[in-house]
C-alpha atoms as a PDB file:
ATOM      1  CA  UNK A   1      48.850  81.694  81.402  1.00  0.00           C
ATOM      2  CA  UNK A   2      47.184  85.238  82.340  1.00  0.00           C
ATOM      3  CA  UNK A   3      46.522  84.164  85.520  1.00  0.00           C
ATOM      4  CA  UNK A   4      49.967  82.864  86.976  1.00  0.00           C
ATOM      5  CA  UNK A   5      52.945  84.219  87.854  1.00  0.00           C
ATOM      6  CA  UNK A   6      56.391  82.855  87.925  1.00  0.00           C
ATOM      7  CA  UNK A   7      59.029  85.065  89.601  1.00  0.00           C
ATOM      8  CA  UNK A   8      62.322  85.669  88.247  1.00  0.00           C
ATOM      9  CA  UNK A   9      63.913  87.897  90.534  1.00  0.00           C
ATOM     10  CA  UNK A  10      63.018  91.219  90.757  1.00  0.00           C
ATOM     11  CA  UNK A  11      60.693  90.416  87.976  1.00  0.00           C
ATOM     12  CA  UNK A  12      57.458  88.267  86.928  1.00  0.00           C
ATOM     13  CA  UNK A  13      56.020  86.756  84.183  1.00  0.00           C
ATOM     14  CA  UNK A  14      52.791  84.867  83.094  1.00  0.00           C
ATOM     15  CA  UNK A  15      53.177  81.694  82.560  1.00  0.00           C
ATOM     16  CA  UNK A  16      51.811  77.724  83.525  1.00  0.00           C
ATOM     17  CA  UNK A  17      53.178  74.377  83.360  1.00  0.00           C
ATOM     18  CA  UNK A  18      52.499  72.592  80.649  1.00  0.00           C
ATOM     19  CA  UNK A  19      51.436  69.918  82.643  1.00  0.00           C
ATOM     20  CA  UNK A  20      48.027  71.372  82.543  1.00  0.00           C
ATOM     21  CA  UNK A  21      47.825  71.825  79.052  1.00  0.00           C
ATOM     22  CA  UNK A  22      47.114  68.667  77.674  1.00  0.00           C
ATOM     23  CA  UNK A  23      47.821  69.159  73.769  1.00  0.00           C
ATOM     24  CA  UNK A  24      50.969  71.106  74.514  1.00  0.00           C
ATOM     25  CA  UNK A  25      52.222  68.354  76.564  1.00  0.00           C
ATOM     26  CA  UNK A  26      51.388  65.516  74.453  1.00  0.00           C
ATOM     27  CA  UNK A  27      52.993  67.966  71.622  1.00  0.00           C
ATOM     28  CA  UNK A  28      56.459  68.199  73.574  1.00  0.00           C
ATOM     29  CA  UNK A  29      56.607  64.515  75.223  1.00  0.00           C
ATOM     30  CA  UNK A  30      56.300  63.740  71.218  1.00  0.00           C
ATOM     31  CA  UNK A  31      59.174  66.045  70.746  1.00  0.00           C
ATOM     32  CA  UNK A  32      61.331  64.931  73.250  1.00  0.00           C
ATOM     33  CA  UNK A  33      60.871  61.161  72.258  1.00  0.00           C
ATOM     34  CA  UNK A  34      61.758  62.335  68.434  1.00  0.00           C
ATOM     35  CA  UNK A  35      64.327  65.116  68.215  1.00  0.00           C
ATOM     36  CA  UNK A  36      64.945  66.735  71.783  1.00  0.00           C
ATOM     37  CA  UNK A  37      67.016  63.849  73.854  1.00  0.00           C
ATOM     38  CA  UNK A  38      68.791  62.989  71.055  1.00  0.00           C
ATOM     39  CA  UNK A  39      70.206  66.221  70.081  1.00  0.00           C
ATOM     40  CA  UNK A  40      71.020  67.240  73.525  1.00  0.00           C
ATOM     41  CA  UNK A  41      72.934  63.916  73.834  1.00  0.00           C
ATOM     42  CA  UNK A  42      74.949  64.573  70.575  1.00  0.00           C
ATOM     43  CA  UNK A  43      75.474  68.176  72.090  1.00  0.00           C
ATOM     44  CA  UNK A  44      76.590  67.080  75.317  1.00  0.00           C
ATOM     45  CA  UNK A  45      78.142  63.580  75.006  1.00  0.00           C
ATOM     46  CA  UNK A  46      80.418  64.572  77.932  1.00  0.00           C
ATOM     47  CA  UNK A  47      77.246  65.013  80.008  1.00  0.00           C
ATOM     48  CA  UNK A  48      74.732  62.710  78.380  1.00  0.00           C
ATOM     49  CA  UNK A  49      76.361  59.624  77.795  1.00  0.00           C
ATOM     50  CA  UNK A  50      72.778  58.240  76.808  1.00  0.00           C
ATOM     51  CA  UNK A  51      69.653  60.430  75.532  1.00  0.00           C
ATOM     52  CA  UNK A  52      67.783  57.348  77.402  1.00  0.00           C
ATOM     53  CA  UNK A  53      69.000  59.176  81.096  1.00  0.00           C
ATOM     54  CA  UNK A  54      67.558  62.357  80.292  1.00  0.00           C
ATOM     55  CA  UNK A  55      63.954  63.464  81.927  1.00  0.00           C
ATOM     56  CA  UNK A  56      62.274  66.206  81.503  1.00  0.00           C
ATOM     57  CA  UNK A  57      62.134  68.160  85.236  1.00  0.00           C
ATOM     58  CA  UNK A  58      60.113  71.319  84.601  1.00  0.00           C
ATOM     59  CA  UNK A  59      58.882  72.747  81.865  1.00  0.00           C
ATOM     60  CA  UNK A  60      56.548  75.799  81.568  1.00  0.00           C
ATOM     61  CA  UNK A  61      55.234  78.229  78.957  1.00  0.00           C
ATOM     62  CA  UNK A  62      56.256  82.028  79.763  1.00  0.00           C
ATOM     63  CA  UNK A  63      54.544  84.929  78.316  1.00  0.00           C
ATOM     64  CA  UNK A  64      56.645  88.025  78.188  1.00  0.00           C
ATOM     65  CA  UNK A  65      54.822  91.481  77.660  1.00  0.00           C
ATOM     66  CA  UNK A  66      55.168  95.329  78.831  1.00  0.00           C
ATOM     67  CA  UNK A  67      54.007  94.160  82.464  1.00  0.00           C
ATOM     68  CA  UNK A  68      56.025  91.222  82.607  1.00  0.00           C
ATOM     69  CA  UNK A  69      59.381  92.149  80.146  1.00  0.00           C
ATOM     70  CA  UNK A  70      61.976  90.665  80.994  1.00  0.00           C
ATOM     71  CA  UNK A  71      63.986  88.285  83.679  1.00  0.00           C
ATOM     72  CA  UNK A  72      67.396  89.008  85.306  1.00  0.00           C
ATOM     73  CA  UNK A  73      70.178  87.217  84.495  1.00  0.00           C
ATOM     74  CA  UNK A  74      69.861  83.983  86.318  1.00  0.00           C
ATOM     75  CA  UNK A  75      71.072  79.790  85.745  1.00  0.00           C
ATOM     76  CA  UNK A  76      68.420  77.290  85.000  1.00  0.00           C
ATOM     77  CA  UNK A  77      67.518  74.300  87.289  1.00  0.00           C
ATOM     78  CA  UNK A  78      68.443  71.067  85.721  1.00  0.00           C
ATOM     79  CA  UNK A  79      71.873  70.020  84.222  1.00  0.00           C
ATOM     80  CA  UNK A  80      70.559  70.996  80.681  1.00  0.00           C
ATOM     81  CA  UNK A  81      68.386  73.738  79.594  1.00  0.00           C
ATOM     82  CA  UNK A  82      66.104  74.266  76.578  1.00  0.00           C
ATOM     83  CA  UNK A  83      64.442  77.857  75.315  1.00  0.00           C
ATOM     84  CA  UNK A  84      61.747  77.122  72.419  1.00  0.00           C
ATOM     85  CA  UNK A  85      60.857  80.034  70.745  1.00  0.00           C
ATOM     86  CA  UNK A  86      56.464  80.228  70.695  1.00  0.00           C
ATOM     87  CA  UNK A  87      55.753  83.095  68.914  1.00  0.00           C
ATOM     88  CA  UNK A  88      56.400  85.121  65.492  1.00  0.00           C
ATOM     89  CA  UNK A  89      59.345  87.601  66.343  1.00  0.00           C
ATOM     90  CA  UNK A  90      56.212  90.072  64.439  1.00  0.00           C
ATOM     91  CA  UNK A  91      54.209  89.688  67.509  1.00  0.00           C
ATOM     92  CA  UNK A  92      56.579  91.376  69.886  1.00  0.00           C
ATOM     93  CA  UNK A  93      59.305  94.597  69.981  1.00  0.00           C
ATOM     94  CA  UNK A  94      62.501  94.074  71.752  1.00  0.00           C
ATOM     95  CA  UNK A  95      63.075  90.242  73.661  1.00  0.00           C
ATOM     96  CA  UNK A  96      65.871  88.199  72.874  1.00  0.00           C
ATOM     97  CA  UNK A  97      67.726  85.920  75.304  1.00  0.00           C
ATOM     98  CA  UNK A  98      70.978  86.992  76.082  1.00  0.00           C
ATOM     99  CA  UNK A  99      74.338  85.119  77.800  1.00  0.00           C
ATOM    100  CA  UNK A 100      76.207  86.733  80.373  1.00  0.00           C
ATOM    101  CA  UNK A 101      79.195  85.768  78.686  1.00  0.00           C
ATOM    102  CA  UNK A 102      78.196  87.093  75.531  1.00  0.00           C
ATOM    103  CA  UNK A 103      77.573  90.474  77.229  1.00  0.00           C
ATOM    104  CA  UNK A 104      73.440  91.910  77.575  1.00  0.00           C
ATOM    105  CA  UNK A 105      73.405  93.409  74.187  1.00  0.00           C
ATOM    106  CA  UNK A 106      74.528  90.859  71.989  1.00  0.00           C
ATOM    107  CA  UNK A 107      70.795  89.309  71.913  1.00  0.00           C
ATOM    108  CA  UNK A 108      69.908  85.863  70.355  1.00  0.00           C
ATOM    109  CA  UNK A 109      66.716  86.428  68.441  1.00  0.00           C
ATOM    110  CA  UNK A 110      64.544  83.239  67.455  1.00  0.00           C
ATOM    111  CA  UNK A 111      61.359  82.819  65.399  1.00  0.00           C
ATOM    112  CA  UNK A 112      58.710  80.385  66.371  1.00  0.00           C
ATOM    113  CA  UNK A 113      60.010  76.928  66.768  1.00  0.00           C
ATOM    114  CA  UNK A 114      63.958  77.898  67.150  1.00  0.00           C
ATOM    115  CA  UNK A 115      65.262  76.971  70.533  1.00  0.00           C
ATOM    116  CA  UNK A 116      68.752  77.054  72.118  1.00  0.00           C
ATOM    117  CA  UNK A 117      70.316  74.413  74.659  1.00  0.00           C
ATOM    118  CA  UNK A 118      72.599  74.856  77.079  1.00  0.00           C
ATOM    119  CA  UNK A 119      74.091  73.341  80.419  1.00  0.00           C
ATOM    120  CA  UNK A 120      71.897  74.299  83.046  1.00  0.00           C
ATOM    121  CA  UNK A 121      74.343  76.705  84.840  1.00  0.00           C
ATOM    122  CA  UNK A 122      75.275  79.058  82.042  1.00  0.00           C
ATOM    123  CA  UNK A 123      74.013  82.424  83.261  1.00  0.00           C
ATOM    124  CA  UNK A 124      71.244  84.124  80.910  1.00  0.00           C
ATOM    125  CA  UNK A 125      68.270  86.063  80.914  1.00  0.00           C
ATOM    126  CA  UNK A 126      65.034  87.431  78.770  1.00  0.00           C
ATOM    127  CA  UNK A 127      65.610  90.930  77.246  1.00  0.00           C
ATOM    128  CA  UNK A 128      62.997  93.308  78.206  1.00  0.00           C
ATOM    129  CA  UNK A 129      60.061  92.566  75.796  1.00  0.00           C
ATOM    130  CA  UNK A 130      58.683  96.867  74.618  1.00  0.00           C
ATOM    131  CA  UNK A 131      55.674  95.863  73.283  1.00  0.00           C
ATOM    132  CA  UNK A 132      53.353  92.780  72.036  1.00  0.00           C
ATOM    133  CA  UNK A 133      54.004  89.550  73.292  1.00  0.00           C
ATOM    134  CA  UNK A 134      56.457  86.817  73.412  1.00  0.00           C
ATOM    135  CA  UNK A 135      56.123  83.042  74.142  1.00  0.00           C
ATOM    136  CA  UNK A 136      58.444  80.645  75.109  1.00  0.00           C
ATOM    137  CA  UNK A 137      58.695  77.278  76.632  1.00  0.00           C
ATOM    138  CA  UNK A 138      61.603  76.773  78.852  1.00  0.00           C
ATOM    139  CA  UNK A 139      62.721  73.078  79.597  1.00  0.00           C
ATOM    140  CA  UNK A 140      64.660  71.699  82.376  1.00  0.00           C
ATOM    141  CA  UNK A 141      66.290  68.709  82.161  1.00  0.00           C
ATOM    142  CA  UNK A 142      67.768  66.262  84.991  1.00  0.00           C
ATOM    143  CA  UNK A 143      69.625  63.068  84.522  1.00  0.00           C
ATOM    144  CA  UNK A 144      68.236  59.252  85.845  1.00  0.00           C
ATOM    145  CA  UNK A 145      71.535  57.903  86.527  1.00  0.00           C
ATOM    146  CA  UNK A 146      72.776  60.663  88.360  1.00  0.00           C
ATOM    147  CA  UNK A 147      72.838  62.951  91.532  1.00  0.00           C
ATOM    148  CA  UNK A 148      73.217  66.448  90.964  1.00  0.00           C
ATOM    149  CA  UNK A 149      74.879  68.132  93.967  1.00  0.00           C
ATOM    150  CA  UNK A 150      74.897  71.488  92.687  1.00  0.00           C
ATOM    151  CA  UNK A 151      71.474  71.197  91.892  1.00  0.00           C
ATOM    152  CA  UNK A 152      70.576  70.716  95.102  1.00  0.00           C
ATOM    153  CA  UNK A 153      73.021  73.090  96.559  1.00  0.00           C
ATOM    154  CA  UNK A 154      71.499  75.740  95.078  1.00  0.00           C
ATOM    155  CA  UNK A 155      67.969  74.766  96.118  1.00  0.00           C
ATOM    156  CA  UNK A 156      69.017  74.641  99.549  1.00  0.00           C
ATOM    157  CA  UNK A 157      70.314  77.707  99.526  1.00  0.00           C
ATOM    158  CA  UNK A 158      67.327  79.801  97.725  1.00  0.00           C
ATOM    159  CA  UNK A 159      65.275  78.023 100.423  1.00  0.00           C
ATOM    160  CA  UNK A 160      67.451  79.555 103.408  1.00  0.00           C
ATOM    161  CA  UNK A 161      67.354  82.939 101.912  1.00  0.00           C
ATOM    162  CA  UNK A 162      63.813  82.647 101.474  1.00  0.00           C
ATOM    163  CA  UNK A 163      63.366  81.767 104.952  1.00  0.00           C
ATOM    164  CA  UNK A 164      65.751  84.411 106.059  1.00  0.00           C
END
């Protein structure tokens, strides 16, 4: 993960897709087929009217340190998100995800293996990490039976601006 960088706005981070990390990946598909779908289906049965729909769109380990602290507050790519916590909250000062409508300083801590969920367009970002380093895997989620026009709204869009 050293060697990548994901941008997040004005700011970067280390990271890879866990694609190319074959325990890690056989490690989540396990967890998605035993605990993850189903609890973001009982979350969201509004959204997810079968855990069955769900797929798993991008997912990615991100390593958060002095050089790469933090992200700005942003929304997530898929119709559900998922934060899992990676490492001891001892390996790292500061970090924390926050909500926007929580306000900044009001910071969800997790230890390794908490997570949150949310839809994917709740706006949130990754409090500046001080010192150490912090681990997470971030999961996006899309739906089979489904278009998502907002989705792919937004993409459209960040590619425009992108081309100027």
């Amino acid at each position: 993960v050293d060697d990548n960088i994901f941008p997040s706005g004005k700011y970067r981070l280390g990271g890879d897709w866990i694609t190319k990390m074959g325990p890690t990946r056989e490690w989540f598909n396990y967890l998605l087929r035993t605990k993850i779908f189903a609890n973001l289906a009982a979350s969201f049965p509004q959204i997810i009217t079968n855990a069955s729909t769900l797929r798993a769109h991008s997912v990615a380990l991100l390593k958060y340190n002095a050089s790469h602290p933090q992200t700005d507050t942003h929304v997530d790519n898929g119709i559900v998100a998922l934060t899992i916590a990676m490492s001891p909250q001892s390996d790292y000062t500061g970090g924390g995800t926050f909500f926007e409508h929580l306000g900044e300083n009001d910071l969800i801590q997790m230890d390794v293996g908490h997570a949150t969920w949310r839809p994917g367009s709740v706006r949130h970002g990754g409090h500046r990490v001080i010192s150490g380093e912090r681990f997470i895997l971030g999961a996006f989620f899309l739906l089979s039976d489904r278009v998502e026009h907002v989705r792919r709204l937004k993409n459209r869009g960040a590619d425009k601006r992108a081309a100027g």
